[in-house]
Protein backbone atom coordinates (compact mmCIF):
# COMPACT_ATOMS: atom_id res chain seq x y z
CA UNK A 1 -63.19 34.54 90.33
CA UNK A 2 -66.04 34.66 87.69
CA UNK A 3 -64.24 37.38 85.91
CA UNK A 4 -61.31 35.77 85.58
CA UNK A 5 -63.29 32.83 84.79
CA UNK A 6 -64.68 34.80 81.39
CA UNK A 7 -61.42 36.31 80.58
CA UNK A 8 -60.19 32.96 80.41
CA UNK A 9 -62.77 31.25 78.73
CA UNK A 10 -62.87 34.30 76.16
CA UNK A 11 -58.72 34.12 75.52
CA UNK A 12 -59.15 30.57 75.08
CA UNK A 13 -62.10 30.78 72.35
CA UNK A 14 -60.49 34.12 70.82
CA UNK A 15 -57.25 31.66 70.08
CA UNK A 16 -59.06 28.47 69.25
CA UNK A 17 -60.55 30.59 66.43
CA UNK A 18 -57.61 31.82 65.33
CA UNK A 19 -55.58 28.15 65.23
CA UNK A 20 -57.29 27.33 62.07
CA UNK A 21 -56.04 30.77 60.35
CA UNK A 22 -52.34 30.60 61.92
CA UNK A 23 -52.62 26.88 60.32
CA UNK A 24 -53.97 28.00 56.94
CA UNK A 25 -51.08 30.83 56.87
CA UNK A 26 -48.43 28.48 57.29
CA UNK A 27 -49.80 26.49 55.11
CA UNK A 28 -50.29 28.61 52.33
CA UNK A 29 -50.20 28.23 49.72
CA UNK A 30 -51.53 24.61 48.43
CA UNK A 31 -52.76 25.52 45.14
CA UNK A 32 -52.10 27.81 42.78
CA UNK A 33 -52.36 31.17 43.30
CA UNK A 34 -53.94 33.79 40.80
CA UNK A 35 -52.85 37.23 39.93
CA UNK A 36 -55.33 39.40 37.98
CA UNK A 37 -54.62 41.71 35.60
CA UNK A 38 -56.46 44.96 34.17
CA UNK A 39 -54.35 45.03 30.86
CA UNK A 40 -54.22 43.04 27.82
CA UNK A 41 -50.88 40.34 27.46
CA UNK A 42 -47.96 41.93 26.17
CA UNK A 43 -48.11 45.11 28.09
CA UNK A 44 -45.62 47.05 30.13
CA UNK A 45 -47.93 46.16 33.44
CA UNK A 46 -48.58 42.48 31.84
CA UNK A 47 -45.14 41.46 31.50
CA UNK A 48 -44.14 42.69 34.78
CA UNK A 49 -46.96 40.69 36.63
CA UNK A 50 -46.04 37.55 34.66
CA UNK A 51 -41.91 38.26 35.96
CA UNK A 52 -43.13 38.89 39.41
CA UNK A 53 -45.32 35.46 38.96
CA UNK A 54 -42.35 33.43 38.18
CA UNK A 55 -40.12 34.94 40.58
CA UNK A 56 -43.10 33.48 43.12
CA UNK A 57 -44.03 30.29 41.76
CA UNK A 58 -40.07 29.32 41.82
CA UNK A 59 -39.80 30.23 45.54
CA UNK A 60 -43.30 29.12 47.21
CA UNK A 61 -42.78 25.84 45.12
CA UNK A 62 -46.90 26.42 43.37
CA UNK A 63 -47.76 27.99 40.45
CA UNK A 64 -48.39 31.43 40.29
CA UNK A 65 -50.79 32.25 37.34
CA UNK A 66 -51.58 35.43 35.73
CA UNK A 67 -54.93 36.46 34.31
CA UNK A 68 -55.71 39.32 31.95
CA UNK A 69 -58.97 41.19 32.33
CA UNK A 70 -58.53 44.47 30.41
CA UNK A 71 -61.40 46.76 30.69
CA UNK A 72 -61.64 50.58 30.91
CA UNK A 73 -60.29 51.60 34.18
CA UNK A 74 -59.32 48.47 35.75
CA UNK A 75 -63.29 47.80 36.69
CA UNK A 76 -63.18 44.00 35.95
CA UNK A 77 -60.24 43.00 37.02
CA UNK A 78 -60.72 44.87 40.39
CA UNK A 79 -64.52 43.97 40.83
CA UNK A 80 -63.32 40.24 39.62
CA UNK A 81 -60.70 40.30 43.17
CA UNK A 82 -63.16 42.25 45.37
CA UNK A 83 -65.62 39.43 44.67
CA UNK A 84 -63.22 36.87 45.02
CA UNK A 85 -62.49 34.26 48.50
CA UNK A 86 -60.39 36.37 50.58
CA UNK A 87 -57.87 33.51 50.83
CA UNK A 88 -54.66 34.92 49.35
CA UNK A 89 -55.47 32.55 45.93
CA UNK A 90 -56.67 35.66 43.83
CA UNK A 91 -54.76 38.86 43.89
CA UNK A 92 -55.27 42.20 42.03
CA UNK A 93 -52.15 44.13 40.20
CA UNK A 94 -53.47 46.76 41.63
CA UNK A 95 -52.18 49.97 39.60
CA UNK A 96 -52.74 54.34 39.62
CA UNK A 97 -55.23 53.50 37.70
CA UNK A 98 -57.52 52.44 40.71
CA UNK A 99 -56.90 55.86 41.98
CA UNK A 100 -58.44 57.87 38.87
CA UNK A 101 -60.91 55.56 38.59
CA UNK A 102 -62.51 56.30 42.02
CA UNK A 103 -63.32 59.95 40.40
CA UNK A 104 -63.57 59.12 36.69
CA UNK A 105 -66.55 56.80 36.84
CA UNK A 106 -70.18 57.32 38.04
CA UNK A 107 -70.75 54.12 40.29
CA UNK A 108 -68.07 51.13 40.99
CA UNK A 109 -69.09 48.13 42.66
CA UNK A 110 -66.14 48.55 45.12
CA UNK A 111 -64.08 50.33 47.05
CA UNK A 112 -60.27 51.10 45.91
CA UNK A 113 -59.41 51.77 49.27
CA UNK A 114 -62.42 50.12 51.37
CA UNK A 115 -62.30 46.14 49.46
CA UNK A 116 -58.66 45.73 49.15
CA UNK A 117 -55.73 44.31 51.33
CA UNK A 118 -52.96 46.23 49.95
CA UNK A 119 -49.61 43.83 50.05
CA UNK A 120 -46.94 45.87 48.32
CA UNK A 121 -45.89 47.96 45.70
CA UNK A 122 -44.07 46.73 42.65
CA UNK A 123 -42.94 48.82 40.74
CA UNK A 124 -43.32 52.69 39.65
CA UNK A 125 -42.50 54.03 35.77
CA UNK A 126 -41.89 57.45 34.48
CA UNK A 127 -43.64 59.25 31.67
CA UNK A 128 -41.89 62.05 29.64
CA UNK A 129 -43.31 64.89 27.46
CA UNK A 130 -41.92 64.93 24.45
CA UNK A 131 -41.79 66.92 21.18
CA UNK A 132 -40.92 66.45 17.36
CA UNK A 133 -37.20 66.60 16.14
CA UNK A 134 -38.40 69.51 13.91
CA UNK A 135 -40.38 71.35 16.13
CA UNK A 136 -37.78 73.99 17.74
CA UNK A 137 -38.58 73.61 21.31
CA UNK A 138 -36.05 71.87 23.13
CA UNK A 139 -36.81 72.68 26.92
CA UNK A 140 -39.51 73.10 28.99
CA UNK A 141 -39.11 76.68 29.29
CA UNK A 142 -39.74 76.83 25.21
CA UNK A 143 -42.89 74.68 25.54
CA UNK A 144 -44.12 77.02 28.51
CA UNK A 145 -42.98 80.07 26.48
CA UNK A 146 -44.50 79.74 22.96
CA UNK A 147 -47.67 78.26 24.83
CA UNK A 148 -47.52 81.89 26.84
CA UNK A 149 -47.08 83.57 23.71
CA UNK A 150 -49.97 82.31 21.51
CA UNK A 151 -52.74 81.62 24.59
CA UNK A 152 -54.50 77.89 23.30
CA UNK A 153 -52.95 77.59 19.97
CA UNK A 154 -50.74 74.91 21.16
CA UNK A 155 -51.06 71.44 21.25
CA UNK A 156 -50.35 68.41 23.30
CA UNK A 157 -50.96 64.85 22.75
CA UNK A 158 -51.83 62.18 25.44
CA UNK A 159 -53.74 58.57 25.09
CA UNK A 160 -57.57 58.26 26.19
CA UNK A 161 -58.80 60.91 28.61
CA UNK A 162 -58.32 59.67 32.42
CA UNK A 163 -55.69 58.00 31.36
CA UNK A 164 -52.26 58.76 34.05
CA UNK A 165 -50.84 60.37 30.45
CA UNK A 166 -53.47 62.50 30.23
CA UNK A 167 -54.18 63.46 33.73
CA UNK A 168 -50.60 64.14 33.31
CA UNK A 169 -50.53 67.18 30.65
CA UNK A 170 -53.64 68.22 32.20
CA UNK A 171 -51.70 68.72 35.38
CA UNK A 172 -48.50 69.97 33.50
CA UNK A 173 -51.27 72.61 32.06
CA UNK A 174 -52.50 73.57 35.44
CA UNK A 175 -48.99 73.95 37.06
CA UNK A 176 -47.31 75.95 34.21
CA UNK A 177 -50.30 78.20 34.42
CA UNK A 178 -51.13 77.88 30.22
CA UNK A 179 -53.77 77.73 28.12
CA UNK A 180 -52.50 74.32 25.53
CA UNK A 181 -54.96 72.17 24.62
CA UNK A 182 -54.53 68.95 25.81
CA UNK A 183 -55.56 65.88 22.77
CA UNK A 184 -56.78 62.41 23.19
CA UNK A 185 -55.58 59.78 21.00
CA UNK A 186 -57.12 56.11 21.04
CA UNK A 187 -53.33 54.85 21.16
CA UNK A 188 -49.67 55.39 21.48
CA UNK A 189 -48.45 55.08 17.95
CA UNK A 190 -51.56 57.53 16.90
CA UNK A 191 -49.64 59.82 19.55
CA UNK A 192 -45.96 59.55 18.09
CA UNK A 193 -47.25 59.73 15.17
CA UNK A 194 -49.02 62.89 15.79
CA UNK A 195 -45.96 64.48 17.67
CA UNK A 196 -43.32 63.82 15.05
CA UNK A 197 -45.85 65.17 12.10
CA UNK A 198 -46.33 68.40 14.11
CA UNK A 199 -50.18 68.06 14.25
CA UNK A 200 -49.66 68.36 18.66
CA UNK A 201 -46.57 70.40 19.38
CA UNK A 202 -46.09 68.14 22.61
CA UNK A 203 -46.70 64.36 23.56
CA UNK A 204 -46.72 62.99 27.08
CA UNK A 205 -46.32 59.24 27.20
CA UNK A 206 -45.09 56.04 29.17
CA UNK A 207 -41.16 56.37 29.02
CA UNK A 208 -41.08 52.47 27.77
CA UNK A 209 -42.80 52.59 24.82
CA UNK A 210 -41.66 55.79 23.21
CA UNK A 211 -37.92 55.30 24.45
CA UNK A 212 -36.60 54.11 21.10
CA UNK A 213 -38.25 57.05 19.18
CA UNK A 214 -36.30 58.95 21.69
CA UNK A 215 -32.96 57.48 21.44
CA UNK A 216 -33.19 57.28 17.49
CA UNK A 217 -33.87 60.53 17.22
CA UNK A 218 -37.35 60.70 15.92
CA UNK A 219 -38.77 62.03 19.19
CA UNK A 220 -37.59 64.64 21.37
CA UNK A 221 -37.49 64.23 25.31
CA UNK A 222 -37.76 67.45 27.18
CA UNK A 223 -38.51 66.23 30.86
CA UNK A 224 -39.48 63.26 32.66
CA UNK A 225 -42.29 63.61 34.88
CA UNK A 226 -41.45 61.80 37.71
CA UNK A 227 -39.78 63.48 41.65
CA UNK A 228 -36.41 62.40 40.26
CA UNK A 229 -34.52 61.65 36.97
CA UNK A 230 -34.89 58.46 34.64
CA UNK A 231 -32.02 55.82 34.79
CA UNK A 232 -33.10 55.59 31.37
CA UNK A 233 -32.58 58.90 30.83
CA UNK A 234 -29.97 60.45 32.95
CA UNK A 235 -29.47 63.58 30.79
CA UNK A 236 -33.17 64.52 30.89
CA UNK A 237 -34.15 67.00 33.59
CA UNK A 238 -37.27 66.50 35.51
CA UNK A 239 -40.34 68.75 35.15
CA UNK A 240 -39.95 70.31 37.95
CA UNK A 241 -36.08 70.58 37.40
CA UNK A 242 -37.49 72.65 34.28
CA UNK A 243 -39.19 75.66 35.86
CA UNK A 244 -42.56 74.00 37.43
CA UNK A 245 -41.98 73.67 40.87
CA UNK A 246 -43.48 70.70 42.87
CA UNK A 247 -44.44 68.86 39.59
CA UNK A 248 -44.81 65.48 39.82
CA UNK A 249 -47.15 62.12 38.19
CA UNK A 250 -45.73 58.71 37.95
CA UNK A 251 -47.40 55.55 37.72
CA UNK A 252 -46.99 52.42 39.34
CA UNK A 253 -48.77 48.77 40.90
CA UNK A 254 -48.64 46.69 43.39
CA UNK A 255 -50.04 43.67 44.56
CA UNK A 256 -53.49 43.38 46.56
CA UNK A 257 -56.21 40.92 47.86
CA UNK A 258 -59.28 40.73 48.69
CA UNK A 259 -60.62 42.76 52.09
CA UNK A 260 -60.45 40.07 54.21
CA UNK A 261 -57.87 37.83 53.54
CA UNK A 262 -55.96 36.94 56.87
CA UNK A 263 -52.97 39.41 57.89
CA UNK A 264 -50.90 36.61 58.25
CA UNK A 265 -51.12 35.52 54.55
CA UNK A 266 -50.89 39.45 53.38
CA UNK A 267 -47.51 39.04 55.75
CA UNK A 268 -46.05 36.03 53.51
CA UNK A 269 -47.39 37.74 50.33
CA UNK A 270 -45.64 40.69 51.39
CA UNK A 271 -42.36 38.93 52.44
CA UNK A 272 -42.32 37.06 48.44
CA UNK A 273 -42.64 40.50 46.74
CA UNK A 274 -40.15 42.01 48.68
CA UNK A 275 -37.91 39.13 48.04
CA UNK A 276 -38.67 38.72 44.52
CA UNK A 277 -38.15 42.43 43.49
CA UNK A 278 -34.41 42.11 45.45
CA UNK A 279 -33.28 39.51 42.99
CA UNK A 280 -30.94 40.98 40.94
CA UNK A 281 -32.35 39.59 37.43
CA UNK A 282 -36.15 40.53 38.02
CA UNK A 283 -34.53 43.88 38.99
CA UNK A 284 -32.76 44.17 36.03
CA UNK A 285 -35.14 42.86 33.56
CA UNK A 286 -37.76 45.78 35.05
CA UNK A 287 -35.46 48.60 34.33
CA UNK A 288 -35.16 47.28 31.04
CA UNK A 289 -39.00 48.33 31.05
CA UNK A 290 -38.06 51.48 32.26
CA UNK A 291 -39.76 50.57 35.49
CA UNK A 292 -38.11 51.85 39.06
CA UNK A 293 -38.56 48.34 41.14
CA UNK A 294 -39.43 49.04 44.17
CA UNK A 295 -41.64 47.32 46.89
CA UNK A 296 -42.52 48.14 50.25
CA UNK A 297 -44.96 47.22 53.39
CA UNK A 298 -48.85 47.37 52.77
CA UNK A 299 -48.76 50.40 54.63
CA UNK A 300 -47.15 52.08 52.19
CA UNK A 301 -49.04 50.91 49.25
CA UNK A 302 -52.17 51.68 51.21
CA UNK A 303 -50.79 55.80 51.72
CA UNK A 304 -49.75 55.36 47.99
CA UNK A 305 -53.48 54.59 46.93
CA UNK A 306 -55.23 57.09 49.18
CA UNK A 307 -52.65 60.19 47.90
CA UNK A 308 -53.30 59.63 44.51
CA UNK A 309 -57.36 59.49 44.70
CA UNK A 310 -57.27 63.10 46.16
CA UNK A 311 -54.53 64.21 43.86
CA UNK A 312 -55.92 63.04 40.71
CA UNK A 313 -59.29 63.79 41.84
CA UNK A 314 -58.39 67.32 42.09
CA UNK A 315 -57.10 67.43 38.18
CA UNK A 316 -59.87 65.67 36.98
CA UNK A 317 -62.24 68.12 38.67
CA UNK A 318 -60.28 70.84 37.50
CA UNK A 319 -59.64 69.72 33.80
CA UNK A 320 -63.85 69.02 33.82
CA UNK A 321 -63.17 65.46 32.25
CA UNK A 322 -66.49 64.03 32.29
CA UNK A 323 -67.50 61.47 34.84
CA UNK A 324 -68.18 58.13 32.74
C-alpha cells in the first residue's frame, strides 16, 4: 500500500510539473519570436531565414524577426542562442558551418551538438567547380588530368580557408588523388575574377552566386558537388558522376534552439518549418536561390550535424588548415 502510495504521489507531482510546460506549448508563442543569423543581410542564408520568417509570422499570427550576427564561423550568433532562455523565442539558423567550426577553432563556448535543440533542416545548396571560358578544360577528367600531368602547378580558387568552398577543393584534392594547390580569396568576385583571368585554373563556389557567370558564358561549370544533379543545372554532371567516386560536400541550415527548450515547443517549431517549406511559393522562391528546400524531423538535422563534424574534421586535419 505505501508503494503504491509513492508511485502515486510521484505520477501526480511528475505531471503537475509538467502542466505548466504542456500550457506554455500550447500557448506558444505570445511574443515575437527571434531567429539569429551568422551572416550579414542580403545573403543567400539571410534571405532565406527572412522567407522562412514570414512564412511563420503569417501562420502563428506573431512576428517572426530575424537578426544578423555575422562573425567568423558562426561563433556569435551560435554562442548568442546557446546563451539565450530556452523558451522557443530565440532560434539559431543553424548552418555546415557549425560543423567545421567544431574543428577549425581552438576553444568555443558551446557545444554544436551538446547546446542545441535541433528543429529541422531548411534547406541544402550546391557548389560547383568551375573554370575560365578560355582555359581548355571542359570536364573533370581534364582538370584531374593536366593536374596529373604537371604535379602542383595547378591552381584552384576557393573563398577564406574553412570555408564549406574550401573544405570543398581540399576534399576534391584528396579524392582525385592530386597535387593542385588549393587558393584563398577574401571574396567571391576576387574568385571569378581570378578564374576567368586564368591566375587559378579552377574555382569552387556557391552555385547561386556564380550562376549568371555560368549561364552568360563567362564561367565554365564542370561539376556540381553535391550526391545528385542541380535543378539549376541539369546538364552538369556531378563530381562523382565525373570519375571521383563517393564525392560529395553540400551545404545547408536548419533551424535550432537553445538545449533546453521544451520538446513540445521544438514539436510546433518543427511542424511550422515543415509546413512553411511545403508552400509552393517559399519553395519556389528558394530554388530561385539555387537552394534544394527540404526540411525534416530534428532527428535528422541532429544526424546531419554530427556527420559533417567527423567528415569535415577529417579534411581539415588532412589539408593541415590551422586551428584558429
Amino acid at each position: 500500500m505505501n508503494v503504491l502510495r509513492h508511485t502515486t504521489r510521484g505520477l501526480c507531482t511528475a505531471l503537475l510539473c509538467a502542466v505548466p510546460l504542456i500550457a506554455a506549448a500550447q500557448a506558444f508563442p505570445t511574443k515575437p519570436v527571434r531567429i539569429v543569423v551568422p551572416f550579414g543581410p542580403g545573403g543567400v542564408a539571410d534571405i532565406t531565414a527572412r522567407a522562412l520568417a514570414q512564412k511563420m509570422t503569417e501562420a502563428m499570427k506573431q512576428q517572426v524577426l530575424v537578426e544578423n550576427k555575422p562573425s567568423a564561423g558562426g561563433i556569435l550568433a551560435s554562442e548568442t542562442v546557446a546563451r539565450a532562455d530556452p523558451d522557443g523565442y530565440t532560434l539559431l539558423f543553424i548552418t555546415n558551418g557549425n560543423a567545421v567550426s567544431e574543428t577549425l577553432f581552438k576553444s568555443l563556448r558551446y557545444n554544436s551538438v551538446k547546446d542545441f535543440a535541433p528543429i529541422s533542416t531548411v534547406g541544402y545548396f550546391d557548389l560547383v567547380l568551375v573554370t575560365g571560358p578560355d582555359s581548355g578544360i571542359k570536364t573533370v577528367g581534364d582538370l584531374i588530368g593536366r593536374a596529373k600531368a604537371t604535379p602542383g602547378k595547378l591552381n584552384i580558387g576557393t573563398i577564406n580557408p574553412g570555408s564549406t568552398q574550401n573544405l570543398a577543393a581540399e576534399l576534391f584534392k584528396s579524392m582525385a588523388n592530386i597535387e593542385i594547390q588549393v587558393v584563398p580569396y577574401k571574396r567571391t568576385p576576387d574568385v571569378v575574377t581570378a578564374t576567368r583571368a586564368g591566375d587559378v585554373q579552377a574555382a569552387v563556389e556557391i552555385l547561386a552566386p556564380v550562376l549568371t557567370q555560368i549561364t552568360s558564358g563567362a564561367l565554365r561549370a564542370l561539376a556540381v558537388t553535391a550526391g545528385k544533379r542541380s535543378a539549376l543545372l541539369p546538364n552538369v554532371p556531378t563530381i562523382a558522376e565525373s570519375g571521383v567516386a563517393g564525392y560529395e560536400a553540400s551545404s545547408w541550415n536548419g533551424l535550432a534552439a537553445p538545449v533546453k527548450t521544451p520538446a513540445a515547443i521544438v514539436t510546433r517549431l518543427n511542424r511550422e518549418v515543415n509546413a512553411a517549406i511545403a508552400l509552393p511559393d517559399l519553395k519556389k522562391r528558394l530554388q530561385e536561390l539555387g537552394i534544394d528546400p527540404r526540411a525534416g524531423t530534428p532527428e535528422e538535422l541532429h544526424a546531419q550535424l554530427v556527420a559533417d563534424i567527423a567528415k569535415w574534421k577529417a579534411v581539415i586535419e588532412k589539408a593541415g588548415i590551422p586551428r584558429q
